[in-house]
PDB file of N, CA and C in Angstrom:
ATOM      1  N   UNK A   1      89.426 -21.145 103.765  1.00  0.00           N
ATOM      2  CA  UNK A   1      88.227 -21.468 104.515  1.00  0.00           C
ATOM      3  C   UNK A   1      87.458 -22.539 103.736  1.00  0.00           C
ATOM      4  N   UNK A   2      87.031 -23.626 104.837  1.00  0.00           N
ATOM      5  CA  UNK A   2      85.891 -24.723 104.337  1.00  0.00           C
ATOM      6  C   UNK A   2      85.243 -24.610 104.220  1.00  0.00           C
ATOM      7  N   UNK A   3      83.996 -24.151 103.632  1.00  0.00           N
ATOM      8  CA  UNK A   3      81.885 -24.167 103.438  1.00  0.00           C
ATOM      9  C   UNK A   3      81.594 -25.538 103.089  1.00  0.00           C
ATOM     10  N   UNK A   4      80.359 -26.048 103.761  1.00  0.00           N
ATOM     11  CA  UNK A   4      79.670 -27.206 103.682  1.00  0.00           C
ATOM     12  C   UNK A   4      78.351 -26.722 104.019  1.00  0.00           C
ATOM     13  N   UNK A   5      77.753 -26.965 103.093  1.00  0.00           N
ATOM     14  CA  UNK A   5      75.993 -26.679 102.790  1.00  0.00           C
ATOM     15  C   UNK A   5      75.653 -28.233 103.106  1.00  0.00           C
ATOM     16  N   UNK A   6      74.333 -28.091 104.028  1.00  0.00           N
ATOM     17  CA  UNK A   6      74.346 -29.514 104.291  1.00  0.00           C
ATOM     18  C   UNK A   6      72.592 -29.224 104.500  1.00  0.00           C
ATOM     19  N   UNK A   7      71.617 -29.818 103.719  1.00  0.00           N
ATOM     20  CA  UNK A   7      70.375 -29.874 103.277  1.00  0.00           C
ATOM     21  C   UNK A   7      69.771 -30.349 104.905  1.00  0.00           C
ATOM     22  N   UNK A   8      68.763 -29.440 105.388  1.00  0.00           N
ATOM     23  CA  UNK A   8      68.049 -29.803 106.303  1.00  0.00           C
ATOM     24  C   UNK A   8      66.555 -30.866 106.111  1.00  0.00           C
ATOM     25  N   UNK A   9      66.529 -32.222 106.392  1.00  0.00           N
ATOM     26  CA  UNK A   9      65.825 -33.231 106.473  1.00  0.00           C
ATOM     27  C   UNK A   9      65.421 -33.429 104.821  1.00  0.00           C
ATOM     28  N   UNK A  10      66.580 -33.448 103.605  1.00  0.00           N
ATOM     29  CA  UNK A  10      66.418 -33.223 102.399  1.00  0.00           C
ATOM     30  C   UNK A  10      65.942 -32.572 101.686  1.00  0.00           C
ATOM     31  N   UNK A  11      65.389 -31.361 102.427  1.00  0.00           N
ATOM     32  CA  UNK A  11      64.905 -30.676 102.018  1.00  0.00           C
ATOM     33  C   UNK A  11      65.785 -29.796 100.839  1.00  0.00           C
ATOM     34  N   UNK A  12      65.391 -28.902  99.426  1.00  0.00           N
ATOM     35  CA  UNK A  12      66.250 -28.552  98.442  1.00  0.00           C
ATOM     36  C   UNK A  12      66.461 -27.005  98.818  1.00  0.00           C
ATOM     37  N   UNK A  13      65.405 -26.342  99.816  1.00  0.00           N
ATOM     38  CA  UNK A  13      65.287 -25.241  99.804  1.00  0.00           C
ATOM     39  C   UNK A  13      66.047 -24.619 101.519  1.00  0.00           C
ATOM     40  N   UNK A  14      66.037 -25.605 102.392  1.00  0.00           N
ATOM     41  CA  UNK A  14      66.607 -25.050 103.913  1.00  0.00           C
ATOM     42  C   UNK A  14      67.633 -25.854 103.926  1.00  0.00           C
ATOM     43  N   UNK A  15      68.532 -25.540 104.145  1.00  0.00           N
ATOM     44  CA  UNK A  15      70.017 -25.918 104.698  1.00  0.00           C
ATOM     45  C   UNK A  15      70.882 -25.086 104.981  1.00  0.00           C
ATOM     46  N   UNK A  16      71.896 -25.865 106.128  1.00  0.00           N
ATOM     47  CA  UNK A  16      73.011 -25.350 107.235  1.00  0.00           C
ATOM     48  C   UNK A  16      74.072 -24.540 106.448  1.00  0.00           C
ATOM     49  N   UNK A  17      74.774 -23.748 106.919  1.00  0.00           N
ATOM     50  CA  UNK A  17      75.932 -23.709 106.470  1.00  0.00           C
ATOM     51  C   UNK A  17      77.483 -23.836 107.118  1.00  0.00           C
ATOM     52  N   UNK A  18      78.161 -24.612 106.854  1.00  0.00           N
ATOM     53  CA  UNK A  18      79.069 -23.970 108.098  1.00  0.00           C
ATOM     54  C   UNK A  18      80.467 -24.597 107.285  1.00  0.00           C
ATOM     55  N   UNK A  19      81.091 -23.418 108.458  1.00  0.00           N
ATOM     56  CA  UNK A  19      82.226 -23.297 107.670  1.00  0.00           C
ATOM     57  C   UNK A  19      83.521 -23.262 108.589  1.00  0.00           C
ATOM     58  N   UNK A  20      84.409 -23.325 108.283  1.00  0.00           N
ATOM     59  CA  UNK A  20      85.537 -23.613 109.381  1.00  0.00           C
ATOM     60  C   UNK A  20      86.963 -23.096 108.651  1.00  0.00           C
ATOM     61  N   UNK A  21      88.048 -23.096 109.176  1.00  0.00           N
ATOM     62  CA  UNK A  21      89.308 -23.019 108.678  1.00  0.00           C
ATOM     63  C   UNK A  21      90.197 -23.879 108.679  1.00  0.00           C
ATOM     64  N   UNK A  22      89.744 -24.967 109.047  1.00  0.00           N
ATOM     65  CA  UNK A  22      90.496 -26.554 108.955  1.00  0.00           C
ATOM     66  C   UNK A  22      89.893 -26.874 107.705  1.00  0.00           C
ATOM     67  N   UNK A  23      90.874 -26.081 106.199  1.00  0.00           N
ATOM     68  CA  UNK A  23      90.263 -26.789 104.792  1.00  0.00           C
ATOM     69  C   UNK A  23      90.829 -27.969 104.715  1.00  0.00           C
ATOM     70  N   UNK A  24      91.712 -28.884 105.873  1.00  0.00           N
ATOM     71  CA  UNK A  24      91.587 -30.286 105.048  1.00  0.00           C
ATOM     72  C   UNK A  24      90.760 -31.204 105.361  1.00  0.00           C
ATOM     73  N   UNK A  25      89.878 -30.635 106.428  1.00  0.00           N
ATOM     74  CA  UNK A  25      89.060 -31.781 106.836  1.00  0.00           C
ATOM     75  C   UNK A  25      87.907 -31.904 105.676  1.00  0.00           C
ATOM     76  N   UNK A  26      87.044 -33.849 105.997  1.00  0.00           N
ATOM     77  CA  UNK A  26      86.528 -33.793 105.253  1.00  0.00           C
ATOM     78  C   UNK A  26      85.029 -33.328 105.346  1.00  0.00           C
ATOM     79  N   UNK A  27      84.035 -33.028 104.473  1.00  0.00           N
ATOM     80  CA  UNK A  27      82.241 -32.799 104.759  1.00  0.00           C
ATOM     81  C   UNK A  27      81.940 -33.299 105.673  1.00  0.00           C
ATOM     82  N   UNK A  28      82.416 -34.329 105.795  1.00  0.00           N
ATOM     83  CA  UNK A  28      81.675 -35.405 106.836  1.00  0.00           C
ATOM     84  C   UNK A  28      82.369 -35.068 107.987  1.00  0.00           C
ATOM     85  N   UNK A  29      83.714 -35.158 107.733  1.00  0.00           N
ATOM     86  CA  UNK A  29      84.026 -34.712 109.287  1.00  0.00           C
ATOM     87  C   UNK A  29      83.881 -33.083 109.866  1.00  0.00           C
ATOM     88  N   UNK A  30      83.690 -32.498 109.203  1.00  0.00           N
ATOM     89  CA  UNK A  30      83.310 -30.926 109.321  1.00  0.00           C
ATOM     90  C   UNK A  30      81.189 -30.898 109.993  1.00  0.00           C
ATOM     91  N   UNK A  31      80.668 -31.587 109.376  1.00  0.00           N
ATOM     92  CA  UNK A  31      79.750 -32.159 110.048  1.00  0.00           C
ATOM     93  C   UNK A  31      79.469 -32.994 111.364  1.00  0.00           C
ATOM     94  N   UNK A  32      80.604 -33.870 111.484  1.00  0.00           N
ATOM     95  CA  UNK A  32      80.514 -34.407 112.965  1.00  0.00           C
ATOM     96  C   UNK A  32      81.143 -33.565 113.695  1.00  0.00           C
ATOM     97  N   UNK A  33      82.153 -32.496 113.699  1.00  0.00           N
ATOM     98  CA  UNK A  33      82.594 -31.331 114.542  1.00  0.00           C
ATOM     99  C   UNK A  33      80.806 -31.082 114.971  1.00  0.00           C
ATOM    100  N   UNK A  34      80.334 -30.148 113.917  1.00  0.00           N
ATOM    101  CA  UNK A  34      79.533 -29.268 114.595  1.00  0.00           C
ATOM    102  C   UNK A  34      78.302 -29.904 115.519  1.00  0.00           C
ATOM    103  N   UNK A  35      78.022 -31.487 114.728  1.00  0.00           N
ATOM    104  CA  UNK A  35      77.416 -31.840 115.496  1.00  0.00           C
ATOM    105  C   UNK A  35      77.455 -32.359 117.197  1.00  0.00           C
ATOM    106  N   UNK A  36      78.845 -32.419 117.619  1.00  0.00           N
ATOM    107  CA  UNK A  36      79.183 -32.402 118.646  1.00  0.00           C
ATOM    108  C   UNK A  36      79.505 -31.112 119.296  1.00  0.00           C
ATOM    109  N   UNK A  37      79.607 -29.942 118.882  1.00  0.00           N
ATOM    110  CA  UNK A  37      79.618 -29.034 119.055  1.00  0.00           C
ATOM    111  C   UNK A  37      78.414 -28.626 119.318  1.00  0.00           C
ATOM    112  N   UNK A  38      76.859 -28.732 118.925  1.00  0.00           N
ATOM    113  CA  UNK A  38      75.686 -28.826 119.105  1.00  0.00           C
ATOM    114  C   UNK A  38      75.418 -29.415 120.340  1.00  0.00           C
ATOM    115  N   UNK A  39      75.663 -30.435 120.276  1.00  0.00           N
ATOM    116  CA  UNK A  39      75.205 -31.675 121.553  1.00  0.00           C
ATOM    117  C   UNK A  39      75.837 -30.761 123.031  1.00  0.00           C
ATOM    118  N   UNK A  40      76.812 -29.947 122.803  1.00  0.00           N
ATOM    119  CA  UNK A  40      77.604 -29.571 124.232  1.00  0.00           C
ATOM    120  C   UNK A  40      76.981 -28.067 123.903  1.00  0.00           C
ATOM    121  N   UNK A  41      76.716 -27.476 123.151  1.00  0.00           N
ATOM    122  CA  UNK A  41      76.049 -26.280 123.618  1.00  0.00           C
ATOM    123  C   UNK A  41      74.728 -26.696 124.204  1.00  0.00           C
ATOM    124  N   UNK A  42      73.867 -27.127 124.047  1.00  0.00           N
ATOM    125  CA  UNK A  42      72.396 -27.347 124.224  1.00  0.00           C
ATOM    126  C   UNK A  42      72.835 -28.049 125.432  1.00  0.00           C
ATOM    127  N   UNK A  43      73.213 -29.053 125.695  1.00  0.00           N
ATOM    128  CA  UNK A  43      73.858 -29.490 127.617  1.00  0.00           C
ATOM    129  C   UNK A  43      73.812 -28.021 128.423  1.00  0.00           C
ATOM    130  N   UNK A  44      74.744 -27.580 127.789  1.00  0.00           N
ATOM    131  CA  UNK A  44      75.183 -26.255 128.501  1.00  0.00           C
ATOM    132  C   UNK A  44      74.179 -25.295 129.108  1.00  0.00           C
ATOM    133  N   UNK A  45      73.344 -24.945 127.962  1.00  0.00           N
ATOM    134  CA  UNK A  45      72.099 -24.100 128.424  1.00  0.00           C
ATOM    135  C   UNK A  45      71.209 -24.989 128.792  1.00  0.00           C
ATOM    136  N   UNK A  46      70.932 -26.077 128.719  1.00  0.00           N
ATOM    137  CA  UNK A  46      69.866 -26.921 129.224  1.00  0.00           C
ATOM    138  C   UNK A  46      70.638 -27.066 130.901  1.00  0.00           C
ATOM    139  N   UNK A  47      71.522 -26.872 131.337  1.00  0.00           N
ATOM    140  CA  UNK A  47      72.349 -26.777 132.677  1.00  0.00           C
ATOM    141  C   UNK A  47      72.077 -25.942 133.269  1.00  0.00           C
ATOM    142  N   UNK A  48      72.387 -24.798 132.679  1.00  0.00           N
ATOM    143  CA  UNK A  48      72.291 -23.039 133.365  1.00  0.00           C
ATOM    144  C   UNK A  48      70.829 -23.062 133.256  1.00  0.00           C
ATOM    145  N   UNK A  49      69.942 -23.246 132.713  1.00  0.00           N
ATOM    146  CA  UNK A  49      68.067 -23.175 133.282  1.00  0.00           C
ATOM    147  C   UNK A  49      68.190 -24.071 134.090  1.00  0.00           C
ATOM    148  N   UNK A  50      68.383 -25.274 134.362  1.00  0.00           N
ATOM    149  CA  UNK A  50      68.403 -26.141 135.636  1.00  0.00           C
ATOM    150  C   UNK A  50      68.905 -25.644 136.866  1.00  0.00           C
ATOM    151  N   UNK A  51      69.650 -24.758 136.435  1.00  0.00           N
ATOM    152  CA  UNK A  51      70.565 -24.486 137.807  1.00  0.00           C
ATOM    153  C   UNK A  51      69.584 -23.128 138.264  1.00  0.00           C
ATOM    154  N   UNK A  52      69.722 -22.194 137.313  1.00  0.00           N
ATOM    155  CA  UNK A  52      68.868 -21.382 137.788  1.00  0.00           C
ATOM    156  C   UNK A  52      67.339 -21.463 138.377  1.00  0.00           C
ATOM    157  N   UNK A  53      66.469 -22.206 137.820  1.00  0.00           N
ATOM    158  CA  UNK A  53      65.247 -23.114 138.652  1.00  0.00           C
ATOM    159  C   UNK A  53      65.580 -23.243 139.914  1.00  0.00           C
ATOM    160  N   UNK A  54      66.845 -24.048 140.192  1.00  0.00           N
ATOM    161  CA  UNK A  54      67.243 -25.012 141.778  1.00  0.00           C
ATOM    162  C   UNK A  54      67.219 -23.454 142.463  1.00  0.00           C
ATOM    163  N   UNK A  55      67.796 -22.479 141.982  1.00  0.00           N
ATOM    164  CA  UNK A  55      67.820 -21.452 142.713  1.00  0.00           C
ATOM    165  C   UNK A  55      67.024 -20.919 143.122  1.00  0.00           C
ATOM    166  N   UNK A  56      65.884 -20.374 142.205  1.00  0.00           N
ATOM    167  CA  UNK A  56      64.710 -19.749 142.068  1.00  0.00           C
ATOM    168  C   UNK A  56      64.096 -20.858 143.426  1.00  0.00           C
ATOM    169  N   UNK A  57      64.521 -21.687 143.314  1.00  0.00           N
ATOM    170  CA  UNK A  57      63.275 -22.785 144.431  1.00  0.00           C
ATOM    171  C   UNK A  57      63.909 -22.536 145.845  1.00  0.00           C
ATOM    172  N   UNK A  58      65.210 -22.820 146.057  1.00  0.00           N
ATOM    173  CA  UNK A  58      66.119 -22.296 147.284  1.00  0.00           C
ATOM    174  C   UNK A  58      65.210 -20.500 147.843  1.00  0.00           C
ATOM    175  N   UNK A  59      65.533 -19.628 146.827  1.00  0.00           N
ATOM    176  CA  UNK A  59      65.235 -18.684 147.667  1.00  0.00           C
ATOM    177  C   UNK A  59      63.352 -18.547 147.503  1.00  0.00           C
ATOM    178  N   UNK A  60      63.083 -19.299 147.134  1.00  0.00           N
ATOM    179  CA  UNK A  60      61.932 -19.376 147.193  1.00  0.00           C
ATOM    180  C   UNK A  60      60.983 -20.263 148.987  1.00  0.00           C
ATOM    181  N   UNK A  61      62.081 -20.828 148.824  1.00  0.00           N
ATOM    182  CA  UNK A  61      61.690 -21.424 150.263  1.00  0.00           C
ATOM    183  C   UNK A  61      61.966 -21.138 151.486  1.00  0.00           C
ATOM    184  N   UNK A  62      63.668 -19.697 151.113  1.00  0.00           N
ATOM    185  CA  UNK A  62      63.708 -19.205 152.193  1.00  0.00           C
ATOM    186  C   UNK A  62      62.799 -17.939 152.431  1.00  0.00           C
ATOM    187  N   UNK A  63      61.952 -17.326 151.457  1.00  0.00           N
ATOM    188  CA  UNK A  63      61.085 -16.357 151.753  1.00  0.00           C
ATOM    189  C   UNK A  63      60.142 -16.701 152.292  1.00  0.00           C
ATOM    190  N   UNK A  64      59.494 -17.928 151.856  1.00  0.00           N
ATOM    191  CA  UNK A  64      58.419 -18.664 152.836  1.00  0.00           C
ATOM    192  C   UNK A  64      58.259 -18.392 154.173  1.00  0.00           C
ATOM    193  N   UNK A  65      59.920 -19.170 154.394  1.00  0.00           N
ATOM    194  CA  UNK A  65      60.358 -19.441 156.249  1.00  0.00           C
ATOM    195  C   UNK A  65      60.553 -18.320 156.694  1.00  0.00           C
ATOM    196  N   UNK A  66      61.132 -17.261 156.074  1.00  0.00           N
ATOM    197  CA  UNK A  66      61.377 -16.225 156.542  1.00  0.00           C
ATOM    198  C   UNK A  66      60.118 -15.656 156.988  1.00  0.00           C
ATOM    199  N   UNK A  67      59.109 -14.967 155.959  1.00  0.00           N
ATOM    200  CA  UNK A  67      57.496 -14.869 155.965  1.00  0.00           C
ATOM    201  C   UNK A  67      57.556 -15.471 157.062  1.00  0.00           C
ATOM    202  N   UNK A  68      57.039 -16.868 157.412  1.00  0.00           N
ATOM    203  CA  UNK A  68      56.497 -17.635 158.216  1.00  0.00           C
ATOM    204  C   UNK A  68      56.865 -16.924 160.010  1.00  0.00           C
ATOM    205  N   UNK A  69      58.359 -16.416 160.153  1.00  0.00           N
ATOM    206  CA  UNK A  69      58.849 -16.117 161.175  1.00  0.00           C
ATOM    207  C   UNK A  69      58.741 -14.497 161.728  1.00  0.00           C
ATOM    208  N   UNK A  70      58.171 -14.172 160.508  1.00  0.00           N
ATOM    209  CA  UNK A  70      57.704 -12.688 161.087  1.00  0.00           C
ATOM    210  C   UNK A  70      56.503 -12.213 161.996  1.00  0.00           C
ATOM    211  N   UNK A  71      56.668 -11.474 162.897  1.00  0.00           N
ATOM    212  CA  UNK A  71      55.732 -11.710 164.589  1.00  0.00           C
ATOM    213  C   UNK A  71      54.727 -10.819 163.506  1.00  0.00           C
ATOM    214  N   UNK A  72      53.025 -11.140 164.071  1.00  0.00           N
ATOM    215  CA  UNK A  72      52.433  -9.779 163.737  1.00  0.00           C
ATOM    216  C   UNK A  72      51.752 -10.113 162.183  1.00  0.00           C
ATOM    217  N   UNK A  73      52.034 -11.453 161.672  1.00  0.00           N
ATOM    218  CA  UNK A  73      51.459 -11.996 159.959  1.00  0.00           C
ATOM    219  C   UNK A  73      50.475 -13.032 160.839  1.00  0.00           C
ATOM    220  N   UNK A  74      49.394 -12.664 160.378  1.00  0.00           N
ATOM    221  CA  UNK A  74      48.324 -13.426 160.362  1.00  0.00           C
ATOM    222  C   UNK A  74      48.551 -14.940 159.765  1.00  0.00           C
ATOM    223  N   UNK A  75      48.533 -15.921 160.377  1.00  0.00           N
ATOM    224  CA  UNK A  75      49.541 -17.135 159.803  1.00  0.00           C
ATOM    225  C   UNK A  75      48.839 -17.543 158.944  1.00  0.00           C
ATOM    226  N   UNK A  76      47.277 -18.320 159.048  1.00  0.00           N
ATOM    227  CA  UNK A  76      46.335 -18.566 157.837  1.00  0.00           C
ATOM    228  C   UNK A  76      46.324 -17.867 156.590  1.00  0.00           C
ATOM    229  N   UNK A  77      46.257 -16.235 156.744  1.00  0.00           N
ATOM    230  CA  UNK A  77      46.260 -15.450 155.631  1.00  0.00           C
ATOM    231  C   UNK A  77      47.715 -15.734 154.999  1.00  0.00           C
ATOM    232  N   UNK A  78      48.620 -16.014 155.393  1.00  0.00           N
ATOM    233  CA  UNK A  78      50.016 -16.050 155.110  1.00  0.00           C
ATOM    234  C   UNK A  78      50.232 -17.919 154.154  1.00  0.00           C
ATOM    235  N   UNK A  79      49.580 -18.378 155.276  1.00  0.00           N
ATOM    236  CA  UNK A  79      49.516 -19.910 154.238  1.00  0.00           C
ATOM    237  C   UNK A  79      48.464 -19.444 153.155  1.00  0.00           C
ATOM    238  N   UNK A  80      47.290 -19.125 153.358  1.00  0.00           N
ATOM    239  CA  UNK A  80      46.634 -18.684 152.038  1.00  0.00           C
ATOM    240  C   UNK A  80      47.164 -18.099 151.027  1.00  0.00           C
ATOM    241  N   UNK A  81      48.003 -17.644 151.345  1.00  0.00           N
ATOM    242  CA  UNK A  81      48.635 -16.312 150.124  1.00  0.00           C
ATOM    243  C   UNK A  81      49.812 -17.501 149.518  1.00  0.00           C
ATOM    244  N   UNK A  82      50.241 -17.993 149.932  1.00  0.00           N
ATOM    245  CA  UNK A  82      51.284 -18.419 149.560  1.00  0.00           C
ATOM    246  C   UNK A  82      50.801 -20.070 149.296  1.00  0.00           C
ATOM    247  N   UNK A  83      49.746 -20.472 149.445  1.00  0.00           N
ATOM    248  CA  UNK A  83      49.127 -21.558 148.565  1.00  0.00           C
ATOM    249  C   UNK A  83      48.973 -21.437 147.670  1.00  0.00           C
ATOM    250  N   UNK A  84      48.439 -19.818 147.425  1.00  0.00           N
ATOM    251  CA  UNK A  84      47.775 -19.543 146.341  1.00  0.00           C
ATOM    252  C   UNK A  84      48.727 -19.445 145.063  1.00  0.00           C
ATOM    253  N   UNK A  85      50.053 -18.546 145.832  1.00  0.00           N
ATOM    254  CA  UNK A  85      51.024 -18.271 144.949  1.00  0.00           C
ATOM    255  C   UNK A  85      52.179 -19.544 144.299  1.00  0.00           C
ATOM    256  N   UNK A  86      51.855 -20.563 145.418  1.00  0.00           N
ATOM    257  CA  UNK A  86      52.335 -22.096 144.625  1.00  0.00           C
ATOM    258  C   UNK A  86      51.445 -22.792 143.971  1.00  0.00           C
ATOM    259  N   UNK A  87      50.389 -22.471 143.994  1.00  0.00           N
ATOM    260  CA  UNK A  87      49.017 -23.191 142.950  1.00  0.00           C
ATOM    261  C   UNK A  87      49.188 -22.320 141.193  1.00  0.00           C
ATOM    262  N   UNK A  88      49.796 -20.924 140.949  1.00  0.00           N
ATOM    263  CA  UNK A  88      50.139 -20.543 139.997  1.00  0.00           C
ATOM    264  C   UNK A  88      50.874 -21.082 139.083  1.00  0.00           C
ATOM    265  N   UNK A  89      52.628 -21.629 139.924  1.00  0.00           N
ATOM    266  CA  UNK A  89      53.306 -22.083 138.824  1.00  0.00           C
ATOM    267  C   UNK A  89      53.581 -23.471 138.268  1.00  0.00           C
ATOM    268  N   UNK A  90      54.196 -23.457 137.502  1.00  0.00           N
ATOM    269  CA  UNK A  90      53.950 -24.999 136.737  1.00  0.00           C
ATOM    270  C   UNK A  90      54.510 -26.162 137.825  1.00  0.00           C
ATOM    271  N   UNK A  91      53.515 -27.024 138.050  1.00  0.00           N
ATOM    272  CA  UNK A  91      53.801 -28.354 138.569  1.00  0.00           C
ATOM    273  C   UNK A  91      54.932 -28.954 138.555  1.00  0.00           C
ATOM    274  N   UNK A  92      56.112 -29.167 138.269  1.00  0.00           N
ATOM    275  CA  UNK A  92      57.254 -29.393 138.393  1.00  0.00           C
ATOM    276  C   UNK A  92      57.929 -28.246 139.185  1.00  0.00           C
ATOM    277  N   UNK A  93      57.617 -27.292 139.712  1.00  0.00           N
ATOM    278  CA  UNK A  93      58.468 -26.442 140.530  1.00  0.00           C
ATOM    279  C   UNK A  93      57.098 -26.870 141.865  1.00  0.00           C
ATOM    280  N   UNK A  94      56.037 -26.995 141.342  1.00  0.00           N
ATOM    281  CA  UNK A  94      55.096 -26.998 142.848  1.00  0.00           C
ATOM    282  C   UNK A  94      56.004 -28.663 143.677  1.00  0.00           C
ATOM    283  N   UNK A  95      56.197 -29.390 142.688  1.00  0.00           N
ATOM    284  CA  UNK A  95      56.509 -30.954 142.949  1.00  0.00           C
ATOM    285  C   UNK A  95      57.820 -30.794 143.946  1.00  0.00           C
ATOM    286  N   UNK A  96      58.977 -29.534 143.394  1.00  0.00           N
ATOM    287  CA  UNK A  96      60.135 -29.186 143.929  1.00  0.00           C
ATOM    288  C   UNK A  96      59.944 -28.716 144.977  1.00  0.00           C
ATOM    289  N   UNK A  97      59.295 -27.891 145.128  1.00  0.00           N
ATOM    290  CA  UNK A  97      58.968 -26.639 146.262  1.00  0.00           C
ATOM    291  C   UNK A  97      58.097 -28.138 147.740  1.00  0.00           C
ATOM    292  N   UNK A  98      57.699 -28.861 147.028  1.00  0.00           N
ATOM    293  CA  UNK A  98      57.033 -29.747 148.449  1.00  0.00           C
ATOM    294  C   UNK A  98      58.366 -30.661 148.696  1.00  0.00           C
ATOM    295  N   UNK A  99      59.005 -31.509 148.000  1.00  0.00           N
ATOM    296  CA  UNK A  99      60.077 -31.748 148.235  1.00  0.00           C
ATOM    297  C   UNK A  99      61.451 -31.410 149.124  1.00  0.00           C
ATOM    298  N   UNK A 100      61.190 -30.111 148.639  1.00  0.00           N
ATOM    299  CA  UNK A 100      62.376 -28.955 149.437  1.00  0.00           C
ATOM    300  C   UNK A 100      61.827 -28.782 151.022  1.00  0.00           C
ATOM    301  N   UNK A 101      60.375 -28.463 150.659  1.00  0.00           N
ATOM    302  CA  UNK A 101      60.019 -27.936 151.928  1.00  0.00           C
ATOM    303  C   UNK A 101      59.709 -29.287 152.953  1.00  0.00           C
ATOM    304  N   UNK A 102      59.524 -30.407 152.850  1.00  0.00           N
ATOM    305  CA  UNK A 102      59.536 -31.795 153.500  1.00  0.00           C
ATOM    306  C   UNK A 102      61.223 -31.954 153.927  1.00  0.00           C
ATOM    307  N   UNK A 103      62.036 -31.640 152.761  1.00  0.00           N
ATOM    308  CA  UNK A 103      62.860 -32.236 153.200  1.00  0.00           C
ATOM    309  C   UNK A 103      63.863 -31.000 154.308  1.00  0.00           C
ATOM    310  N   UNK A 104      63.396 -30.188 154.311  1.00  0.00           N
ATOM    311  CA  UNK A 104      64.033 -29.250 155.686  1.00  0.00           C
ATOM    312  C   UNK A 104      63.248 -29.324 156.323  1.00  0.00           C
ATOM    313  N   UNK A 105      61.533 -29.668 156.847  1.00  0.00           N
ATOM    314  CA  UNK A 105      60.582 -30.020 157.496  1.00  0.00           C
ATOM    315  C   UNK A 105      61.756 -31.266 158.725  1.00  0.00           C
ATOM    316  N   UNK A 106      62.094 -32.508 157.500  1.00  0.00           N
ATOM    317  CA  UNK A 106      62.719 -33.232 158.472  1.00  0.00           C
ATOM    318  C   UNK A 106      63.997 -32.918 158.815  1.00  0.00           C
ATOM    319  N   UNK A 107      65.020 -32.009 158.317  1.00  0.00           N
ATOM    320  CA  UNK A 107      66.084 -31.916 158.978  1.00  0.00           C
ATOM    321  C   UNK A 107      65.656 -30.619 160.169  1.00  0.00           C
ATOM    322  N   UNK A 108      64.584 -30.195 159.970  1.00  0.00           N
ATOM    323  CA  UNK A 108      64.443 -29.315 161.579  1.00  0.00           C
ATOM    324  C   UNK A 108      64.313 -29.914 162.628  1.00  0.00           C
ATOM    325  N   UNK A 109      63.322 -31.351 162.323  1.00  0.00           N
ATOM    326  CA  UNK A 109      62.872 -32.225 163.497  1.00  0.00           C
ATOM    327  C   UNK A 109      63.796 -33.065 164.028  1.00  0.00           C
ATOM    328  N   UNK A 110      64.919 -33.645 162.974  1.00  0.00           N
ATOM    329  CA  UNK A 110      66.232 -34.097 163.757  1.00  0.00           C
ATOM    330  C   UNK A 110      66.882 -33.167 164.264  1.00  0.00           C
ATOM    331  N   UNK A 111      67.302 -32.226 164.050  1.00  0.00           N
ATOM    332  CA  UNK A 111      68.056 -31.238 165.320  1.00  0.00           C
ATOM    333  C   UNK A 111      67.194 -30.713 166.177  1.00  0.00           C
ATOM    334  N   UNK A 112      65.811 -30.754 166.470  1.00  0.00           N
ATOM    335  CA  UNK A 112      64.916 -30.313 167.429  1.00  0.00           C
ATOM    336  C   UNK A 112      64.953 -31.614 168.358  1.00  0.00           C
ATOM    337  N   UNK A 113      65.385 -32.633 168.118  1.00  0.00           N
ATOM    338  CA  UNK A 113      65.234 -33.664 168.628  1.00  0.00           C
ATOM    339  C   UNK A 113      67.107 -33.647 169.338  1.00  0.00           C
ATOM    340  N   UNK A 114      67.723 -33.718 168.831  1.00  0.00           N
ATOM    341  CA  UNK A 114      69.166 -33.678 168.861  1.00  0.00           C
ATOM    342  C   UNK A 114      69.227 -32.949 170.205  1.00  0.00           C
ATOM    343  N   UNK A 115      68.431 -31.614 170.266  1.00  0.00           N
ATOM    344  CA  UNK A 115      68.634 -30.977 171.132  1.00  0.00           C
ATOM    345  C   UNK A 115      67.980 -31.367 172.369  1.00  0.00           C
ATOM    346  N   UNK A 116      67.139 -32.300 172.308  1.00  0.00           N
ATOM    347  CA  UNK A 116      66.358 -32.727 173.378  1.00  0.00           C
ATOM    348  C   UNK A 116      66.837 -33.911 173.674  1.00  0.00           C
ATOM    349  N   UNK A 117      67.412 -34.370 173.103  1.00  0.00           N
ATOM    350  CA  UNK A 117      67.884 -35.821 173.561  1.00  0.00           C
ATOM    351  C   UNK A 117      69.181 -35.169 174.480  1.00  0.00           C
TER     352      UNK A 117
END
């Protein structure tokens, strides 16, 4: 087995360790492994929160519509509640959530139209 102690921002007291079972490679290249090995984990999970968000916003917009289509909901109180509850979260999902909801806004009005033409 290889060990390479590799000093974090020169510091004498914090540094990496890592170690591998390819003992002929060299420090340096035992270092550019992990650092590419770094670069594709952090993609990875920086992916799976992206993806999961897109989701969170999908069924987020079908509870809306759904809400929206139930006989017997006071519709104002229903946009109120649910202004309120998109005025809570962070601005980049409010930015998504108007986006989403514009952009099935217009694919309803082309097939409402489709059908009338």
């Amino acid at each position: 087995m290889r060990v390479v102690f590799v000093s974090k921002h020169g510091s004498k007291k914090d540094y990496l360790v890592l170690a591998t079972i390819q003992y002929k490679l060299a420090p340096s290249q035992i270092i550019q492994f992990y650092a590419r090995r770094w670069l594709i984990e952090t993609y990875f999970k920086t992916a799976k929160q992206f993806l999961a968000l897109i989701k969170f916003i999908d069924v987020l917009v079908y509870l809306i519509d759904q809400l929206k289509m139930i006989k017997g909901i006071d519709e104002d109180k229903l946009t109120e509640a649910v202004e309120s509850f998109i005025a809570l979260l962070p601005e980049f999902i409010q930015l998504a959530l108007e986006f989403k909801t514009n952009s099935a806004n217009i694919e309803a009005a082309k097939s409402d139209t489709a059908v009338v033409a």
